[in-house]
Protein backbone atom coordinates (compact mmCIF):
# COMPACT_ATOMS: atom_id res chain seq x y z
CA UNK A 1 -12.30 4.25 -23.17
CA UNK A 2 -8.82 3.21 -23.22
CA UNK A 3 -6.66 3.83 -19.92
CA UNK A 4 -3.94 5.63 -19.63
CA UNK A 5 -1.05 5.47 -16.32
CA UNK A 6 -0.86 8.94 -15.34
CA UNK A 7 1.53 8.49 -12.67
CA UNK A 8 3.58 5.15 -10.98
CA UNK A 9 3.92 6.16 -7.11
CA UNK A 10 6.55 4.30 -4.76
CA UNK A 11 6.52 3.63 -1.05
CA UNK A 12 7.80 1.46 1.32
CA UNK A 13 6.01 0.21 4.62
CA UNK A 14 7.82 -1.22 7.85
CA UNK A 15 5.62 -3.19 10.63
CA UNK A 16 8.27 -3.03 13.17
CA UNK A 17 6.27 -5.17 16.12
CA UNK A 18 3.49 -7.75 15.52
CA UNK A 19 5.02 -8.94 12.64
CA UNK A 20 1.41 -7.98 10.95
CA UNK A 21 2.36 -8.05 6.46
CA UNK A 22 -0.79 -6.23 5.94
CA UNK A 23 -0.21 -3.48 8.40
CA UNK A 24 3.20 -2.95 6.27
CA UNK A 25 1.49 -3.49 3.23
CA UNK A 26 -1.25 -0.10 4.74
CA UNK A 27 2.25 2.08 5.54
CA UNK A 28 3.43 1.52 1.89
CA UNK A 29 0.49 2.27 0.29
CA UNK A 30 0.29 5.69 2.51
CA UNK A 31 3.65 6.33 1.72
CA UNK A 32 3.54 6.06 -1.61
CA UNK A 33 -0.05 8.26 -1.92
CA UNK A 34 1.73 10.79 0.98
CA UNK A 35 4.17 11.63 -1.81
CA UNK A 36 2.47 13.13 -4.65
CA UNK A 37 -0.30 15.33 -5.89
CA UNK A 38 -2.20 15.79 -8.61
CA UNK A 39 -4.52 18.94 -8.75
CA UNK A 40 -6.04 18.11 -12.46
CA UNK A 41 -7.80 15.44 -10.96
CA UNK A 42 -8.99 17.13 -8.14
CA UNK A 43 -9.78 20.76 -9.85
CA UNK A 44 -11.18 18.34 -12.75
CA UNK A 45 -13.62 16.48 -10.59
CA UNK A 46 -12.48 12.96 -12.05
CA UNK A 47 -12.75 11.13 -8.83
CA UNK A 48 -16.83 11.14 -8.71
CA UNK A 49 -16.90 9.75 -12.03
CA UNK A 50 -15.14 6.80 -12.39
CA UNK A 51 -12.39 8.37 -14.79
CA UNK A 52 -9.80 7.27 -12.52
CA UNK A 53 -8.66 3.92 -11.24
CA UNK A 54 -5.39 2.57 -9.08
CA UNK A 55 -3.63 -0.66 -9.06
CA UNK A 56 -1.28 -1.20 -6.26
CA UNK A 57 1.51 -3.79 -6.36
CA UNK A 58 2.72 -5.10 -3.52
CA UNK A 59 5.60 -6.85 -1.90
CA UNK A 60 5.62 -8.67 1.57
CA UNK A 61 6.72 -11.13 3.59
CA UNK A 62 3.85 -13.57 4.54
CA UNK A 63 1.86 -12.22 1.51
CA UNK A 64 -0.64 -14.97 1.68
CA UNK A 65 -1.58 -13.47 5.09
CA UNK A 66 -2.73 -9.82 3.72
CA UNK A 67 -6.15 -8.84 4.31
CA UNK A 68 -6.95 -6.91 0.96
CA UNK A 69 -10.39 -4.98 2.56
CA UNK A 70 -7.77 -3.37 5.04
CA UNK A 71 -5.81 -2.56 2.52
CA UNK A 72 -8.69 -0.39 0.92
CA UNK A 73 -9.04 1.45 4.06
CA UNK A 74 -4.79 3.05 3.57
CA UNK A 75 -6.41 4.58 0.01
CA UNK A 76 -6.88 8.42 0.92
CA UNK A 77 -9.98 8.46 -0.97
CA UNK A 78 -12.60 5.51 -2.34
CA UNK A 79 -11.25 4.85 -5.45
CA UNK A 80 -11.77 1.71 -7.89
CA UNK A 81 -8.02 -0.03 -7.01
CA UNK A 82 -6.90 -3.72 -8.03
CA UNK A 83 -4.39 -5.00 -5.62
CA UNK A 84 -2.17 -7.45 -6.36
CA UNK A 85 0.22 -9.09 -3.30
CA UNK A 86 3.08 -11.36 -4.18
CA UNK A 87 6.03 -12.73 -1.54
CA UNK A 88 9.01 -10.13 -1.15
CA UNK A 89 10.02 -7.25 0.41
CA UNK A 90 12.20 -7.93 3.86
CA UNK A 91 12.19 -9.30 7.11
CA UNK A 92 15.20 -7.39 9.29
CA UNK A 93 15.86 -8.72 12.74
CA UNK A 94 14.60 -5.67 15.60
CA UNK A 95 13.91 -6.35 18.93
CA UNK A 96 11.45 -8.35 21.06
CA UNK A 97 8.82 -6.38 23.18
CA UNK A 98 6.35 -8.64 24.65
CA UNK A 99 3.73 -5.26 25.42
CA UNK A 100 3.72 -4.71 21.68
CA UNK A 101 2.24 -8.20 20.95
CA UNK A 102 5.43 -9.00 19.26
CA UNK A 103 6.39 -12.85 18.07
CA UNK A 104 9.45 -12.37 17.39
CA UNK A 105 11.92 -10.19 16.66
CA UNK A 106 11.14 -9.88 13.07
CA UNK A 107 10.75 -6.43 11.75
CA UNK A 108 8.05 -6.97 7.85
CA UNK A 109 9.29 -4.45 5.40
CA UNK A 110 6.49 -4.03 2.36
CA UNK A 111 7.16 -1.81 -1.03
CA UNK A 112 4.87 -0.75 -3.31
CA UNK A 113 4.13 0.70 -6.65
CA UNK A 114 0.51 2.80 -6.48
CA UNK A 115 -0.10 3.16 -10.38
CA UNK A 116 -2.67 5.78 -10.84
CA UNK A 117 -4.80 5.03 -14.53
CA UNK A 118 -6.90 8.23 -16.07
């Protein structure tokens, strides 16, 4: 069976304290799933069946750092996904709050691009 992109969704993710790239990286990914629908699928019943498949492309800083099985865990449903994390996105100065656990006053800024394949 050949695959075919039925959709390329976009999101962006912002970890402002902790300075935590895969806890931007889970905001992206939910922002980019938060933003679209797709009944056929659903009404269909292609999720049980492995007729559908993601791959999510992400941008971070610190991507080394990102813990892919977390990542799993932003998907709304379990679904077959390929994840692929390369060095981007932003850091943007915030502000310092020691009860947060922060480092710094670096704010991690993640995008992504959630391709859904039928």
């Amino acid at each position: 069976m050949a695959w075919h992109r039925l959709l390329v969704a976009m999101g962006m993710g912002v970890d402002q304290h902790g300075q935590d790239p895969t806890r931007a990286c889970q905001k992206a990914i939910k922002d980019a799933m938060h933003r679209v629908c797709i009944p056929s699928l659903v009404e269909g019943d292609m999720f049980g069946n492995n007729d559908v498949k993601l791959t999510v492309d992400l941008a971070v800083p610190g991507a080394a750092t990102v813990d892919i099985e977390k990542l799993r865990q932003a998907l709304p449903l379990k679904m077959d996904a390929e994840f692929m994390v390369q060095e981007g996105g932003m850091k943007a100065k915030g502000v310092v709050m020691e009860e947060l656990e922060d480092k710094s006053d670096d704010m991690y800024i993640a995008v992504a691009a959630v391709t859904v394949w039928v």
